[in-house]
Protein backbone atom coordinates (compact mmCIF):
# COMPACT_ATOMS: atom_id res chain seq x y z
CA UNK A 1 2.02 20.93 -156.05
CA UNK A 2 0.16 22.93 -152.95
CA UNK A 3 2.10 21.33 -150.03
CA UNK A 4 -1.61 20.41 -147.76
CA UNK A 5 -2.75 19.00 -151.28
CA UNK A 6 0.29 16.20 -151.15
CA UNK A 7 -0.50 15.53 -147.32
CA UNK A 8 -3.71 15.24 -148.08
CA UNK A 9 -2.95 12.56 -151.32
CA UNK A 10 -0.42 10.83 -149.12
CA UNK A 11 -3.01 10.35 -146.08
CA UNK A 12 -5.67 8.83 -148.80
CA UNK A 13 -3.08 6.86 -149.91
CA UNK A 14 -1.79 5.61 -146.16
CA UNK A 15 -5.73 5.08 -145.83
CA UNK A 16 -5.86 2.51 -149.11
CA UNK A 17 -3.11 0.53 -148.14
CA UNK A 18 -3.95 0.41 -143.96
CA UNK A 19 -7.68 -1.11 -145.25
CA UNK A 20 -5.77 -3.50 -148.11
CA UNK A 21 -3.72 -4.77 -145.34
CA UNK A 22 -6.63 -5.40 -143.03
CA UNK A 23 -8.28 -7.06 -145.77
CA UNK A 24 -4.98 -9.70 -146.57
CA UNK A 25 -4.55 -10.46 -143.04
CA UNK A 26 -5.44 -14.06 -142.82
CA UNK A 27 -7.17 -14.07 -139.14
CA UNK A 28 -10.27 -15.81 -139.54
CA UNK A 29 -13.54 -15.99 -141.49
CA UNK A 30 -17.35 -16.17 -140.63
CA UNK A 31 -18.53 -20.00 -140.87
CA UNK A 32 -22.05 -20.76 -141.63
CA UNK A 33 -23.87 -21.23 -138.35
CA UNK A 34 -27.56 -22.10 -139.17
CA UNK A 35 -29.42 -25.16 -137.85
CA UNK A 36 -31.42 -25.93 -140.86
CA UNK A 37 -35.16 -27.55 -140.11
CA UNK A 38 -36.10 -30.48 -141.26
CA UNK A 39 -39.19 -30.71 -143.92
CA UNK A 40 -40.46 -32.35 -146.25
CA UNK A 41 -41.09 -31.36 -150.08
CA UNK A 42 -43.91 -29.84 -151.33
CA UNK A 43 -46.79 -31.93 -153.19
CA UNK A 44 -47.54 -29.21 -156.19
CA UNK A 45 -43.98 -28.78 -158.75
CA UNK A 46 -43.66 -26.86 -161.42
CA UNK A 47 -40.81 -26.58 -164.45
CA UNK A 48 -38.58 -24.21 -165.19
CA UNK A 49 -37.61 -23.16 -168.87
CA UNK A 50 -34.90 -25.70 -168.72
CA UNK A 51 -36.95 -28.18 -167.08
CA UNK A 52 -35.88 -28.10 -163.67
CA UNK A 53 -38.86 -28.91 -161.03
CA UNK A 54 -39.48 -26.40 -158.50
CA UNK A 55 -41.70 -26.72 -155.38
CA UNK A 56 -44.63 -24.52 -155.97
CA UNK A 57 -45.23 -21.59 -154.39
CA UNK A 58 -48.59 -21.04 -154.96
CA UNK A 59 -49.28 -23.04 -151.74
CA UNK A 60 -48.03 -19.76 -149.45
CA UNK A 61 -50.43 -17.02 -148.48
CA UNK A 62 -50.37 -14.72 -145.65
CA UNK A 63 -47.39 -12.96 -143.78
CA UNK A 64 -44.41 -14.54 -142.65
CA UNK A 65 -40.94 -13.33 -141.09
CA UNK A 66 -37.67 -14.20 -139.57
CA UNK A 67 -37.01 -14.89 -136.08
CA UNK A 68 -34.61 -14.10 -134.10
CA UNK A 69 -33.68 -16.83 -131.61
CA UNK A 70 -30.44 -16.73 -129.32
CA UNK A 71 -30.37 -20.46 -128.94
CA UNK A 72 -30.77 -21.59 -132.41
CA UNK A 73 -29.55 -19.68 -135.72
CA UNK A 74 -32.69 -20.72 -138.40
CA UNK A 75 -31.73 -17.37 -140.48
CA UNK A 76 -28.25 -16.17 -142.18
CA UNK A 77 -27.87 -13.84 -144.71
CA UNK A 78 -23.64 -14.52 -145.44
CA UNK A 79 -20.96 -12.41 -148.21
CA UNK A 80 -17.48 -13.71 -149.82
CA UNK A 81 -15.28 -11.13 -151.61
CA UNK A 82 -12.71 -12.47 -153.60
CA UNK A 83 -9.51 -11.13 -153.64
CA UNK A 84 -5.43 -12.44 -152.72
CA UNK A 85 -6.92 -13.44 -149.66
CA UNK A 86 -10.67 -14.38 -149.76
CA UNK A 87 -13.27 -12.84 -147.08
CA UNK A 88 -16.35 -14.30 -145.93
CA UNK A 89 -18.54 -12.75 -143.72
CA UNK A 90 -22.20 -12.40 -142.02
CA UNK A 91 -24.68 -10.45 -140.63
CA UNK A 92 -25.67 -10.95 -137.20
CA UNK A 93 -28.89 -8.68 -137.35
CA UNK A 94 -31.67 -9.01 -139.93
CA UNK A 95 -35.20 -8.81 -140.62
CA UNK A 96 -36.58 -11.33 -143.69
CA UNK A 97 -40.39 -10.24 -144.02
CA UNK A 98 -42.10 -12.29 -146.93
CA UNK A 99 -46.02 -11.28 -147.71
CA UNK A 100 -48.07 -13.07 -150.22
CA UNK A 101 -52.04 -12.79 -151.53
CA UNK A 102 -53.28 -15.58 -154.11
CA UNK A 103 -50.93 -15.08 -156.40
CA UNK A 104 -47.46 -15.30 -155.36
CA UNK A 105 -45.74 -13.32 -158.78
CA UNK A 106 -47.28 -10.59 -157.08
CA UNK A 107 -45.57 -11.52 -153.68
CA UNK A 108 -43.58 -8.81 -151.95
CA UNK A 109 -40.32 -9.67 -150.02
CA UNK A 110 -38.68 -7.11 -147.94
CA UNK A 111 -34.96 -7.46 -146.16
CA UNK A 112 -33.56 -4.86 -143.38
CA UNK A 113 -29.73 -5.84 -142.80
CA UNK A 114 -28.00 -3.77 -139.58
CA UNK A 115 -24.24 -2.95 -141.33
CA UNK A 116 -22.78 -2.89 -137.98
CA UNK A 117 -23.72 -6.60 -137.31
CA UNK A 118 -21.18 -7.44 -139.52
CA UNK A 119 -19.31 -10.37 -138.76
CA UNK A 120 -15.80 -11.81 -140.36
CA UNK A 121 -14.32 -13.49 -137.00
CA UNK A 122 -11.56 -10.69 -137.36
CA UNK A 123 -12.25 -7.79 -135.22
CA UNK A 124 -9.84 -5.20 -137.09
CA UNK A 125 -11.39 -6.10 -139.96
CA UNK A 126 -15.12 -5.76 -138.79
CA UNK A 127 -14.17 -2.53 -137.56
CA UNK A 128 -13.00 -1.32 -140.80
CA UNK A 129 -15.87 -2.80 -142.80
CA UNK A 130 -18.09 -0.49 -140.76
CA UNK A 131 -16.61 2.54 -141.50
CA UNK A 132 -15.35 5.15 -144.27
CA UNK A 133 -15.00 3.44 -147.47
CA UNK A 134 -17.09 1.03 -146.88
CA UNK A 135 -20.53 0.44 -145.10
CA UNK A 136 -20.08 4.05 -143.70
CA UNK A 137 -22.71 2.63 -141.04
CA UNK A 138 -22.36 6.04 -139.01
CA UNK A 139 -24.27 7.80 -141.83
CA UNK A 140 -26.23 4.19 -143.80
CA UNK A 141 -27.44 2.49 -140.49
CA UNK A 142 -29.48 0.21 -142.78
CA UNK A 143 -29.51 -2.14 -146.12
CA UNK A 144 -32.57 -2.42 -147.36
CA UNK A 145 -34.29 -4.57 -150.04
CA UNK A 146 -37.73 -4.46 -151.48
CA UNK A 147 -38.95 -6.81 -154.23
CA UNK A 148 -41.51 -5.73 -156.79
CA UNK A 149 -41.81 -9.35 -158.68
CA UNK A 150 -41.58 -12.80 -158.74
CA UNK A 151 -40.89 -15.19 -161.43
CA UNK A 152 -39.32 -18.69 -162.97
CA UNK A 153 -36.01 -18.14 -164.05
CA UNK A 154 -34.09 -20.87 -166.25
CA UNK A 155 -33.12 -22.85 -163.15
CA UNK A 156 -35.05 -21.16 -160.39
CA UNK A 157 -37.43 -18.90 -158.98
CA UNK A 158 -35.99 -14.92 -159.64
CA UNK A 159 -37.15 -11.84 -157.32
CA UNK A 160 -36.37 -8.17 -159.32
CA UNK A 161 -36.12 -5.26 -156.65
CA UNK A 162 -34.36 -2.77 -155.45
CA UNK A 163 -31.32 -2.73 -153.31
CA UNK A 164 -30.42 0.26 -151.08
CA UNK A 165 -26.99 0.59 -149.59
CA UNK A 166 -25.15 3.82 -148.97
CA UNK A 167 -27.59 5.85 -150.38
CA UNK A 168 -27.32 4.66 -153.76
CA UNK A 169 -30.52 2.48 -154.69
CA UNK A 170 -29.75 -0.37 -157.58
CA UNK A 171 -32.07 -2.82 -159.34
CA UNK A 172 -31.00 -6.35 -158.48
CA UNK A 173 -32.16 -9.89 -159.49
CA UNK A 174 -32.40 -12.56 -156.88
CA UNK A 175 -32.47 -16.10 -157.53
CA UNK A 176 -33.81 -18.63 -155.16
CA UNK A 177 -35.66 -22.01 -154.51
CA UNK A 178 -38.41 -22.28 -152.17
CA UNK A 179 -37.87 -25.22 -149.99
CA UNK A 180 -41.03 -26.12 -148.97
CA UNK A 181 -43.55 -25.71 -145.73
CA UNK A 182 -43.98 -27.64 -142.36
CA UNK A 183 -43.00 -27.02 -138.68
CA UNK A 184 -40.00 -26.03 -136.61
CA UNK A 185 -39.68 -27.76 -133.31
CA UNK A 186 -41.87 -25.30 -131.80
CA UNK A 187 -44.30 -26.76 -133.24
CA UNK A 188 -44.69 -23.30 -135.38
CA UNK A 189 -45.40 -23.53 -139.38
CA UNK A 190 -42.45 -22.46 -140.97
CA UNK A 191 -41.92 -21.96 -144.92
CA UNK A 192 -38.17 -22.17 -146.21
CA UNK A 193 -36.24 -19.82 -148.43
CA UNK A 194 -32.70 -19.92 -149.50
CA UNK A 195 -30.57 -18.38 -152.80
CA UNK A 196 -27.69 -16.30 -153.58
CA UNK A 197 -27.02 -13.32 -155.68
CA UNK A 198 -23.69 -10.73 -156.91
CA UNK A 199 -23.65 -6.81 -156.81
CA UNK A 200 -20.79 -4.92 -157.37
CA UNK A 201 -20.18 -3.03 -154.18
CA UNK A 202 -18.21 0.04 -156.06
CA UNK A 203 -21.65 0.67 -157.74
CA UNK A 204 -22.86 1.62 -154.06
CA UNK A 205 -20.40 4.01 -153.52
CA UNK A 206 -18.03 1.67 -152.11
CA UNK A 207 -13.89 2.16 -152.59
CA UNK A 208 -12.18 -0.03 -155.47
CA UNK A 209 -8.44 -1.19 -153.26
CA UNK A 210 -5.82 -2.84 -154.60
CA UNK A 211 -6.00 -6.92 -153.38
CA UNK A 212 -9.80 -6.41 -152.81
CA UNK A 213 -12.42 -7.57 -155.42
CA UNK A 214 -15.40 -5.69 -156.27
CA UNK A 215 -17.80 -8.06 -156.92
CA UNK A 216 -19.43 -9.81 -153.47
CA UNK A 217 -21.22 -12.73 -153.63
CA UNK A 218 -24.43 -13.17 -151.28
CA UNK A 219 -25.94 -15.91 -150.14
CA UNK A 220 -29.16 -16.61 -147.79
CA UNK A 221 -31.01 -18.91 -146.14
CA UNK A 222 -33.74 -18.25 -143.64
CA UNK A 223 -36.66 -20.07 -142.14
CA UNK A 224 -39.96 -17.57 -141.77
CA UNK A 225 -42.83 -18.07 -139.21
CA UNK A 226 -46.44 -17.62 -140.27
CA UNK A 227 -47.72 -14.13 -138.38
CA UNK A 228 -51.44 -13.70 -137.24
């Protein structure tokens, strides 16, 4: 075997195991942090397939987004990936924009994640989640997500769009329930979103390690103020 091709197979392979290790070591993981508002439920319901009573959503029109607010956390968007030892992690920086005419099927919903706000409460770890072999955030500053439907699912409202991370754009489904509508203690009108979805992150582009699972698990929730 060419002598720089086994360097080059044994630095790949010092690589896999350096970012498995990072991975196992059990220093710390992101805790949910968001101060949810309190509301109350919405008058109109409707049934899903198997029943289940949703608030309606017909009752939201106009444009509404996330805030960012350094006293109070009202939006998270947060990740576990299973493995020998589990990681759970955040983003920091994120824009939720939610837009909606008479007819909210026709809704869009559009999500701008900052890969370098990731947070796991590990620095080493961080550090190596931003870089080669996995959000590669020198090259992918952003995540993006743009919805191109709404519907009722069996147990909940559903969102079909398309995810783009690491250059590699995938059709995803999101399911979530729509809290309801009121006011934060600003006094501003607020409506309340929050759900949870799974990608594969190897379909992305991402590295399959030893000790690290491929499927991640996201979850949201996020409060969004009515824009003029």
């Amino acid at each position: 075997m060419n002598r720089f091709l086994k360097i080059g197979l044994f630095v790949a392979a010092i690589s896999l195991v350096a970012i498995g290790v990072v991975f196992l070591i059990p220093w710390g993981n992101a805790e949910s942090v968001v101060e949810k508002s309190a509301i109350g439920p919405s008058a109109e319901k409707v049934e899903t397939a198997n029943d289940i009573v949703l608030n309606d959503m017909s009752e939201i029109t106009g444009n509404w987004v996330s805030q960012e607010n350094v006293d109070k956390v009202t939006s998270e968007i947060m990740f576990h990936i299973t493995g020998p030892q589990d990681a759970r992690g955040s983003f920091k920086k994120f824009a939720i924009n939610f837009n909606s005419g008479s007819d909210y099927t026709q809704a869009s919903i559009s999500v701008v994640i900052d890969p370098l706000s990731v947070y796991t409460a590990n620095k080493m770890r961080d550090k190596a989640i931003k870089g080669d072999g996995f959000f590669e955030s020198a090259d992918f500053p952003e995540i993006l997500f743009n919805s191109s439907q709404i519907s009722i699912g069996d147990t909940s409202y559903t969102t079909t769009g398309k995810l783009l991370m690491l250059g590699v754009e995938k059709e995803i489904q999101v399911n979530f329930t729509y809290e309801g509508k009121g006011e934060n203690e600003e006094g501003k009108d607020i409506i309340i979103f929050q759900g949870e979805f799974t990608l594969d992150r190897t379909e992305h582009g991402m590295i399959e390690t030893t000790g690290i699972g491929n499927n991640v698990e996201v979850s949201f929730y996020t409060e969004l103020v009515e824009t003029e």
